[in-house]
Protein backbone atom coordinates (compact mmCIF):
# COMPACT_ATOMS: atom_id res chain seq x y z
CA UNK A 1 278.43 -160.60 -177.01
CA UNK A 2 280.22 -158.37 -179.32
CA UNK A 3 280.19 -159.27 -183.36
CA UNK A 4 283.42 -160.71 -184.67
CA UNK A 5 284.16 -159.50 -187.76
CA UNK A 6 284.50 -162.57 -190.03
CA UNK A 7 288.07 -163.94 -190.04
CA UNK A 8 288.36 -162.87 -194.16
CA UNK A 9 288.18 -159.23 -193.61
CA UNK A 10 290.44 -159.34 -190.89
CA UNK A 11 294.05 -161.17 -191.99
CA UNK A 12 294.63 -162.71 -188.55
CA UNK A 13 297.54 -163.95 -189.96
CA UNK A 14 298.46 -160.03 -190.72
CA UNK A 15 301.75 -158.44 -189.10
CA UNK A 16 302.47 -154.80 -189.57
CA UNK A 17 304.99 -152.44 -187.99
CA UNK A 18 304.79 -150.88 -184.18
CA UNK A 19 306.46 -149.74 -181.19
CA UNK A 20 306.03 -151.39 -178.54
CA UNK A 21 307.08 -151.72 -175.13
CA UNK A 22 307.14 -155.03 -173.49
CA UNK A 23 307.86 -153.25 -169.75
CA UNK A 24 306.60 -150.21 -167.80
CA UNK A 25 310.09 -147.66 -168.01
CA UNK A 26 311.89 -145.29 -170.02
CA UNK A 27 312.13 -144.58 -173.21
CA UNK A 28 314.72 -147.56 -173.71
CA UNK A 29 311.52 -149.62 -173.47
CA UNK A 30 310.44 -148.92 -176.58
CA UNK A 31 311.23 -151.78 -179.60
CA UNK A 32 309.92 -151.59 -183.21
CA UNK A 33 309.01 -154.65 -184.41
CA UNK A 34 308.20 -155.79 -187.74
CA UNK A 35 306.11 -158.69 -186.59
CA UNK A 36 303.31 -157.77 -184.32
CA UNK A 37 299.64 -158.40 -184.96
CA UNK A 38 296.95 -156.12 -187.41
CA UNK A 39 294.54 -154.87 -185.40
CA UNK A 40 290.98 -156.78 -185.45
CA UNK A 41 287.94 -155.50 -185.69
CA UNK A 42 285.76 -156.41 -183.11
CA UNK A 43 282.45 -154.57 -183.66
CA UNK A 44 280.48 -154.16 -186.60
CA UNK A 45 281.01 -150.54 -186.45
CA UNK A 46 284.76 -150.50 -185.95
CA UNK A 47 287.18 -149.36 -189.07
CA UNK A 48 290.88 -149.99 -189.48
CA UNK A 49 292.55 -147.65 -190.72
CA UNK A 50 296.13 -146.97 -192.11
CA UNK A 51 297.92 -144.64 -189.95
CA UNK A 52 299.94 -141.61 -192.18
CA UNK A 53 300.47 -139.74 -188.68
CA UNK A 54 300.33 -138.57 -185.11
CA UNK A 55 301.39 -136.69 -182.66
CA UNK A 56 302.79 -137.09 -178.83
CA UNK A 57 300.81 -136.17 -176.20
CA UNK A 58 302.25 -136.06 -172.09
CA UNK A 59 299.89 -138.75 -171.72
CA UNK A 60 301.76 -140.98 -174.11
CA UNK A 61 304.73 -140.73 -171.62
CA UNK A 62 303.07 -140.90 -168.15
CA UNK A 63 301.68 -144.71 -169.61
CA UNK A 64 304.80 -145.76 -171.02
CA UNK A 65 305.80 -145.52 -167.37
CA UNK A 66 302.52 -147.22 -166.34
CA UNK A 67 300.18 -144.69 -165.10
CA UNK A 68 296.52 -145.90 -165.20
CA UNK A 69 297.62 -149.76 -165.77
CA UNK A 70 295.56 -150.89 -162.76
CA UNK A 71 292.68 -149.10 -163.90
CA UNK A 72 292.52 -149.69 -167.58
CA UNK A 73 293.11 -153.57 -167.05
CA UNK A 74 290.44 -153.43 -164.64
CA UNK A 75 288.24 -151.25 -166.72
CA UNK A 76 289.30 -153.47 -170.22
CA UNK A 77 288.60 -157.14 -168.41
CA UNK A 78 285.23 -155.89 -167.55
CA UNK A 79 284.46 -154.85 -170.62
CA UNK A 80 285.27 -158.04 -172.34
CA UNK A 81 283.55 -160.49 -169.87
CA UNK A 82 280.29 -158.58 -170.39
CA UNK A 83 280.63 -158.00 -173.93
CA UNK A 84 282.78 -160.77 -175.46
CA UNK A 85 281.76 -163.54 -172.99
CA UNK A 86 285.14 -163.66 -171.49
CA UNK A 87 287.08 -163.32 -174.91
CA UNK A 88 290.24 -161.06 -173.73
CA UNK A 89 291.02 -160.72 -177.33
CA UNK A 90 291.27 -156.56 -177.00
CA UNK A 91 292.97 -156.83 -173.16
CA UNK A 92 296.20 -154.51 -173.11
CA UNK A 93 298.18 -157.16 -172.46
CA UNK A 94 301.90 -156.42 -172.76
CA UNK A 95 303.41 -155.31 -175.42
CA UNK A 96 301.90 -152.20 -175.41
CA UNK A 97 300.91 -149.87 -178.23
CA UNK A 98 301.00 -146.61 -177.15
CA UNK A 99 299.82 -143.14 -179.11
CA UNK A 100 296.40 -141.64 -179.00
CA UNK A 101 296.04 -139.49 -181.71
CA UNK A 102 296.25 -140.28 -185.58
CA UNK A 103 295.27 -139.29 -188.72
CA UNK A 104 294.94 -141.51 -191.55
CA UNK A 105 293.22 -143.50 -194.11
CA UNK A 106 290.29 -146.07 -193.77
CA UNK A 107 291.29 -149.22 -195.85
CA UNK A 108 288.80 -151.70 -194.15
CA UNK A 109 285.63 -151.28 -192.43
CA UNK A 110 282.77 -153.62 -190.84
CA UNK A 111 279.03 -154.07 -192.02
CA UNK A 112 277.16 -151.64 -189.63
CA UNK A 113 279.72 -148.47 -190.57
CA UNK A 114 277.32 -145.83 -192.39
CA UNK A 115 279.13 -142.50 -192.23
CA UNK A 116 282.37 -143.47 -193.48
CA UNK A 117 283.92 -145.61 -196.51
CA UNK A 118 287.05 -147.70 -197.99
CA UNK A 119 289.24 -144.72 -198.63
CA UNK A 120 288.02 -141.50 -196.75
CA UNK A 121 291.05 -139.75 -194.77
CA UNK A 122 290.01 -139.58 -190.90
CA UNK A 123 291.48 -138.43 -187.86
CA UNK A 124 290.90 -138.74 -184.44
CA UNK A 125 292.23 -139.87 -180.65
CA UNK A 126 291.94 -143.26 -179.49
CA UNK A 127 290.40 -144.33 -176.13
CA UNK A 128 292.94 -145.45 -173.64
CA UNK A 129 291.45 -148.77 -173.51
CA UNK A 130 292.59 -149.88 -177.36
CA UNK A 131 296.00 -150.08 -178.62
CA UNK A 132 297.47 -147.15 -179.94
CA UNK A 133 298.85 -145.35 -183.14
CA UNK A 134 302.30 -145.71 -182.82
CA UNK A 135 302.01 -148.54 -185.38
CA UNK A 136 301.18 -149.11 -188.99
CA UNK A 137 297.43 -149.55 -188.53
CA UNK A 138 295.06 -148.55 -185.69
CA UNK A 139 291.31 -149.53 -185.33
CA UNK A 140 288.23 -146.98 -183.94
CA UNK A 141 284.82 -147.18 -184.00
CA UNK A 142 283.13 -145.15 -186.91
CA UNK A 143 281.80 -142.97 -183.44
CA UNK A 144 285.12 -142.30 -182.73
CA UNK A 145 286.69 -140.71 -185.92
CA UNK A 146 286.23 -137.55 -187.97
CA UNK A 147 286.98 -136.78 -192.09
CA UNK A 148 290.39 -134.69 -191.79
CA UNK A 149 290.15 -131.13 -192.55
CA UNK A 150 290.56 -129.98 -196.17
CA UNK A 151 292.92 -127.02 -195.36
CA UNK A 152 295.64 -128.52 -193.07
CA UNK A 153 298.22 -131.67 -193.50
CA UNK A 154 297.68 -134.99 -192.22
CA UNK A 155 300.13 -134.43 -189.59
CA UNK A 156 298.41 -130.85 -188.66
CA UNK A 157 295.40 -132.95 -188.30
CA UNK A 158 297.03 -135.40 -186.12
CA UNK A 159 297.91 -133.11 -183.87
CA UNK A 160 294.58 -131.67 -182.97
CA UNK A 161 292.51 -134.64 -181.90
CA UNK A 162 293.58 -135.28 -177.90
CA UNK A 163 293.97 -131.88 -176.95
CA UNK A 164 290.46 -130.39 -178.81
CA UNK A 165 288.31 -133.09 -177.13
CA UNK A 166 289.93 -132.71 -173.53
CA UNK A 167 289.08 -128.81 -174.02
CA UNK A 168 285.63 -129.26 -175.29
CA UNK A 169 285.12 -131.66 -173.13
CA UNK A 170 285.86 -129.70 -169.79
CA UNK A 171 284.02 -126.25 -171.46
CA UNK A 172 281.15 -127.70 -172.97
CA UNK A 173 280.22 -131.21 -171.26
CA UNK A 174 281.56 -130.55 -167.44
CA UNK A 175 281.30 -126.84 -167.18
CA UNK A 176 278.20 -126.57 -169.66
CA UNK A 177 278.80 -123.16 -171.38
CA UNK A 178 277.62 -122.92 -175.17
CA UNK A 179 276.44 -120.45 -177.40
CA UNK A 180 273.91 -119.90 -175.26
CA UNK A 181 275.16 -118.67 -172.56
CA UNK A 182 279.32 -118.18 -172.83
CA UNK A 183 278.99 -114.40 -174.37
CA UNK A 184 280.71 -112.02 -172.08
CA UNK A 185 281.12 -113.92 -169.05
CA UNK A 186 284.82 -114.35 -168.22
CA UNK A 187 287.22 -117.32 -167.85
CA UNK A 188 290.63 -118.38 -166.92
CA UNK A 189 292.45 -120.69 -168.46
CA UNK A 190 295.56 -122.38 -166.20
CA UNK A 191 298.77 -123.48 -168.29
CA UNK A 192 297.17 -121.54 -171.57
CA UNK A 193 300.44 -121.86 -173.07
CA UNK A 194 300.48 -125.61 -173.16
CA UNK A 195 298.33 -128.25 -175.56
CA UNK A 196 294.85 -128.45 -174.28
CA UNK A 197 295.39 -124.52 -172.55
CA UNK A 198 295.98 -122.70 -176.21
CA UNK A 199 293.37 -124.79 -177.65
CA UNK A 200 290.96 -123.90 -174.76
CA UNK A 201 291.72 -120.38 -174.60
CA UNK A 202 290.52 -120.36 -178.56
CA UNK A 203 287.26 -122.57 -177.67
CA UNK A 204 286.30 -120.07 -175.04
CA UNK A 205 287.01 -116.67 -177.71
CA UNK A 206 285.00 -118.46 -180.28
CA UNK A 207 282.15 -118.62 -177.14
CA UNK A 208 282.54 -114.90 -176.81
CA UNK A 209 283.88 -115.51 -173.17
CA UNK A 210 286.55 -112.93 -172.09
CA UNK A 211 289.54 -114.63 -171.71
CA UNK A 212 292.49 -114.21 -169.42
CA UNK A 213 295.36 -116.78 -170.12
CA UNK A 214 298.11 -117.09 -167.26
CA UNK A 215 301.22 -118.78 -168.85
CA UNK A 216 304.89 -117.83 -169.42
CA UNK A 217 305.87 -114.66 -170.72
CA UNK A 218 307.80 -116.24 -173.77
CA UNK A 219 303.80 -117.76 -174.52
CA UNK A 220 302.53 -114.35 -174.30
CA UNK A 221 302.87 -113.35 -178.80
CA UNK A 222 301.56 -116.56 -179.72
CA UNK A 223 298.72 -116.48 -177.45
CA UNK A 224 297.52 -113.01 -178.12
CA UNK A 225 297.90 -114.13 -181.87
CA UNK A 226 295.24 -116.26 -180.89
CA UNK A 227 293.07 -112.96 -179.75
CA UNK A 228 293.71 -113.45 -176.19
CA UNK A 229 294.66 -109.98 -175.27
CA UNK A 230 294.74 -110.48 -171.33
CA UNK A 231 297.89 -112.54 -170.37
CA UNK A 232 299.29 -113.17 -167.02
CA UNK A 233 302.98 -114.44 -166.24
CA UNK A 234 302.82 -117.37 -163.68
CA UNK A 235 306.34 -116.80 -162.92
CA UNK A 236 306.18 -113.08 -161.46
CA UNK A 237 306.00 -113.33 -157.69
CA UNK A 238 302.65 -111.33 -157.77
CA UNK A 239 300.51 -113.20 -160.19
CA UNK A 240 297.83 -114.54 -158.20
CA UNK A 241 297.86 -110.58 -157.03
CA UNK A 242 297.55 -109.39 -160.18
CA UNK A 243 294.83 -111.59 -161.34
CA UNK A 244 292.86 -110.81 -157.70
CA UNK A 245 292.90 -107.34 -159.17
CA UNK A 246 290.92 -108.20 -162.02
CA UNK A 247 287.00 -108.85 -161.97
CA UNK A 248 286.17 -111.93 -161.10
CA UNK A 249 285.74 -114.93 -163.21
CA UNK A 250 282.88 -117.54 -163.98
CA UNK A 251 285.01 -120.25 -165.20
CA UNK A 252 288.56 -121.50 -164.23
CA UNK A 253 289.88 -124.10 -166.65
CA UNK A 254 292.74 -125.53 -164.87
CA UNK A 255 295.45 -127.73 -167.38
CA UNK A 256 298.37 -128.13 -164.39
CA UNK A 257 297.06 -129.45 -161.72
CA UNK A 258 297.26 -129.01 -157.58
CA UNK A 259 300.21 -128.95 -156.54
CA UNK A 260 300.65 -125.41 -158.63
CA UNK A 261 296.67 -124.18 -158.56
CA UNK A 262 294.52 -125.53 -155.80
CA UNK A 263 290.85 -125.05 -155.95
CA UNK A 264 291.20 -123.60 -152.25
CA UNK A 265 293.68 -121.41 -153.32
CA UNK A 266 292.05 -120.07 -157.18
CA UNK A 267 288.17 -120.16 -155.84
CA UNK A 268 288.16 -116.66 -154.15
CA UNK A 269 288.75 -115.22 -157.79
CA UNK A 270 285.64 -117.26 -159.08
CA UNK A 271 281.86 -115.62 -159.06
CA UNK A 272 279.50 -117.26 -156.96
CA UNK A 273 277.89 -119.57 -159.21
CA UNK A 274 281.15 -120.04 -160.99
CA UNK A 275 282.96 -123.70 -162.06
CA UNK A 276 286.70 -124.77 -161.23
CA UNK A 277 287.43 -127.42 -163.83
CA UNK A 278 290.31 -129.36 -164.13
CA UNK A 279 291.59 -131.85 -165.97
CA UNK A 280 294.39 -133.07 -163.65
CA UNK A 281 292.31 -136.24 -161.71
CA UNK A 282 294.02 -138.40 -158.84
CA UNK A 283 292.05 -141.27 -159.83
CA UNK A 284 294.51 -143.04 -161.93
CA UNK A 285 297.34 -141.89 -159.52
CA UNK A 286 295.39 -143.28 -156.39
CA UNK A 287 294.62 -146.78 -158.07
CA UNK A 288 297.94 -147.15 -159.57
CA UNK A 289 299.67 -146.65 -155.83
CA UNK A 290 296.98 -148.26 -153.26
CA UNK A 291 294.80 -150.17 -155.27
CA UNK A 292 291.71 -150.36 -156.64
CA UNK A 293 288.90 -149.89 -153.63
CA UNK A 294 291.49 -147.80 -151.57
CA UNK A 295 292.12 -145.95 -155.17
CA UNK A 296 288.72 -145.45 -155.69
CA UNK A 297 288.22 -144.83 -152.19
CA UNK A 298 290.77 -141.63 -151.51
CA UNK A 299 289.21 -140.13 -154.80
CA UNK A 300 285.91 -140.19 -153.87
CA UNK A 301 286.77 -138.70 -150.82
CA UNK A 302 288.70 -136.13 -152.68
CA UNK A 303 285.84 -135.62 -154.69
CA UNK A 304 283.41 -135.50 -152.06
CA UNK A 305 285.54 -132.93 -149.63
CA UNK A 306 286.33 -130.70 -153.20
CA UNK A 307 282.79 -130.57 -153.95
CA UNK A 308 281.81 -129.78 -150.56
CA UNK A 309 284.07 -127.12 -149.69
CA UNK A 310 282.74 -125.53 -153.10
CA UNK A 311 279.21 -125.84 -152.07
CA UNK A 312 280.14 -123.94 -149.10
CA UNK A 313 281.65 -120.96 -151.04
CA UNK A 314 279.31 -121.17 -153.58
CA UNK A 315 281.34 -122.44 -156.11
CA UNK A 316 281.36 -125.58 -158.42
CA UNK A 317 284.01 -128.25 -158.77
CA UNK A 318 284.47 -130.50 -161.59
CA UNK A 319 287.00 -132.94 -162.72
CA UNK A 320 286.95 -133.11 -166.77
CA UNK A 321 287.84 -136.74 -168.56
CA UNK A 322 287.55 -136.51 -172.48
CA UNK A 323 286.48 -139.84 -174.50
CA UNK A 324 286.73 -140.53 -178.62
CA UNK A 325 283.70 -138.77 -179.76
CA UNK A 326 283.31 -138.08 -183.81
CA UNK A 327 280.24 -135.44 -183.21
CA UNK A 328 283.20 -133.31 -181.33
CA UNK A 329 285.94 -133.55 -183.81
CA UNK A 330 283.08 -132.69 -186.71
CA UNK A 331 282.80 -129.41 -184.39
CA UNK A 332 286.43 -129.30 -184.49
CA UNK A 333 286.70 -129.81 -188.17
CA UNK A 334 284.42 -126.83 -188.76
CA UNK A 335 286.27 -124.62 -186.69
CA UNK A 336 289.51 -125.66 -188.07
CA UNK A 337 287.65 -125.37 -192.01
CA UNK A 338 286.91 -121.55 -190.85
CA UNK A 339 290.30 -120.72 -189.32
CA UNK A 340 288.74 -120.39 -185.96
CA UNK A 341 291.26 -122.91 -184.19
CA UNK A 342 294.43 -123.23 -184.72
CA UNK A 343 297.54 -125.17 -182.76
CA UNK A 344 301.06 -124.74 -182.56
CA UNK A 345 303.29 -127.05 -183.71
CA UNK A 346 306.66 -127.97 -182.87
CA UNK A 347 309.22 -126.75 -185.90
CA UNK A 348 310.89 -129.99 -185.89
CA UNK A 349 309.25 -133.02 -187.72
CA UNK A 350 310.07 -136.59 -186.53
CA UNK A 351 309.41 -139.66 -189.21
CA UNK A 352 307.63 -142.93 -187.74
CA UNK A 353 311.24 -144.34 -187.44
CA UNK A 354 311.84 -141.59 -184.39
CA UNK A 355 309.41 -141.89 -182.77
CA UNK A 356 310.97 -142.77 -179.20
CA UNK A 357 313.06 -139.49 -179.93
CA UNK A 358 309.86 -137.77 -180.61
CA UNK A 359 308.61 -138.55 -177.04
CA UNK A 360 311.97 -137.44 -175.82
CA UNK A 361 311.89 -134.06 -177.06
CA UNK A 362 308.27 -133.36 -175.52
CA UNK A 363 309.95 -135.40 -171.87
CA UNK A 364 313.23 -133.13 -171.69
CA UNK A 365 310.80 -130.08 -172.21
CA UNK A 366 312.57 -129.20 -175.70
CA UNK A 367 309.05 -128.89 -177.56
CA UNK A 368 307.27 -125.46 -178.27
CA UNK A 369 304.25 -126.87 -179.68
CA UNK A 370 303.05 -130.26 -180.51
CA UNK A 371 305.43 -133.00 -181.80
CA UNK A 372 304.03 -134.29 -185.35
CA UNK A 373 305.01 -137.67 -186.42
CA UNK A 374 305.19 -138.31 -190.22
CA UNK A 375 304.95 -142.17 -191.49
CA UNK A 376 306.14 -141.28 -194.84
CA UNK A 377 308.24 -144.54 -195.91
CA UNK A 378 306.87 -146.41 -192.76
């Protein structure tokens, strides 16, 4: 059973500001209320910290309109039956806090936290499984979080955490390249011009992989800014010509999805040996329409027939998931410290009091760059 942090460090009675929505929609879903309940710390590790800001993420929209509900609730009653003896104290019951990343300041903590104290500025991106930072106060495990970067602004921070992880996830942890052996073996990023694509594209220089970034042409400056000098327009007629032209590639990191790049259709410009990762999974999708054995039934045999018909081309397939991790934002941190990864960021600031128009601007397509939220004057 999981510890309870006793009820004097936790305010049960506490109420702070969130939004919140109380049904699966649009962004008229979305309330702020004044009244909803401080998170509670429910491990001995956990922190609670107050949030000074975040950013929007496409995520944040595709589970305002309830994608993943199914499997989340699934995933979050399981949890707390094995670990809280049927307590459903953390279930993500509505209303709904949405928001994954944050940045912000730990102001309470529990007895097992070693690497962090009362005070330290963190940042980080919040499992899917607690309640987000579109509120006052959020709550992550010290495993989870970071110390912000010295150099950049707590919304800069904020808006590194969800797209860094998802990269270095899919690079390092599903397709396995490293400093070891990433130096002059060549990759292609999908969507490089996006969140998690001009992050990756940077993760794979620093690896000393040769990098070829297919995007829009009005992405094209700000990515070779970045030092990617090879840059592909996916809206010429010719560009999966033009990139058959080129050598082949031992990694293909794939940010949009199938219905634009299949692996049938980008594997022939792959090595043999090489990895197709993406980061686009129909497992959500699947248990959200048919259910959760069908669900998890049509993606295994998604998986199973991907995976096979790479096997037979000799090719690897891998879907890419990221997960809080504080080790990986350290990395991040250092990178970030040394001016080795930078992200773009939308000119136009939003304060915590906008933040359904925040997540307008990235739906309507507006946004060049990531959305910062400020909660100056909260």
């Amino acid at each position: 059973m999981a510890y309870r942090i006793p009820s004097t460090a936790t305010s049960a009675a506490g109420r702070m500001k969130a939004w919140v929505i109380y049904y699966y929609g649009d962004n008229k879903q979305f309330t702020l209320s004044d009244s909803v309940q401080m998170p509670i710390l429910n491990s001995p590790k956990d922190v609670l910290i107050e949030v000074s800001a975040s950013s929007v993420n496409p995520i944040d929209i595709r589970r305002r309109e309830g994608y993943g509900a199914k499997l989340i609730g699934t995933y979050q009653s399981a949890k707390n039956v094995l670990q809280m003896g049927g307590n459903e104290l953390e279930k993500l019951d509505f209303p709904i806090i949405l928001g994954r990343d944050f940045c912000g300041t730990i102001i309470r903590k529990g007895p097992k936290v070693t690497k962090f104290n009362v005070g330290d500025k963190v940042f980080g991106a919040l499992n899917v499984t607690r309640h987000g930072s579109f509120a006052q106060y959020c709550a992550a495990g010290e495993d989870e979080i970071c110390l912000k970067p010295t150099n950049i602004s707590d919304g800069e921070a904020a808006a590194y955490p969800l797209v860094s992880l998802t990269s270095w996830y899919a690079i390092r942890k599903f397709s396995g390249y490293n400093e070891e052996n990433a130096f002059g073996r060549r990759a292609l990023v999908l969507g490089a011009g996006g969140g998690v694509g001009h992050v990756a594209t940077q993760l794979l220089n620093n690896l000393g992989m040769e990098t070829t970034a297919l995007c829009s042409e009005r992405s094209f400056d700000y990515i070779r800014q970045l030092g990617v000098v090879d840059t592909v327009d996916y809206k010429q007629k010719d560009w999966l010509s033009e990139l058959s032209r080129k050598p082949k590639y031992d990694l293909i990191f794939d940010t949009v999805g199938p219905r634009s790049y299949s692996f049938e259709l980008m594997s022939p410009l792959l090595n043999k040996g090489g990895t197709f990762v993406t980061i686009v999974s129909p497992i959500f999708r699947n248990v959200d329409q048919y259910g959760l054995i069908p669900g998890f039934a049509r993606t295994t045999y998604t998986a199973v027939k991907q995976t096979y018909y790479g096997l037979s081309n000799g090719v690897n397939y891998r879907w890419a998931v990221y997960r809080a991790d504080g080790h990986v934002l350290n990395e991040v941190k250092n990178l970030i410290e040394q001016n080795k990864l930078k992200i773009n960021i939308d000119q136009q600031k939003f304060s915590f009091q906008q933040i359904p128009g925040a997540i307008a601007r990235v739906e309507n397509g507006s946004a060049n760059g990531k959305i910062v939220i400020e909660y100056l004057n909260k």
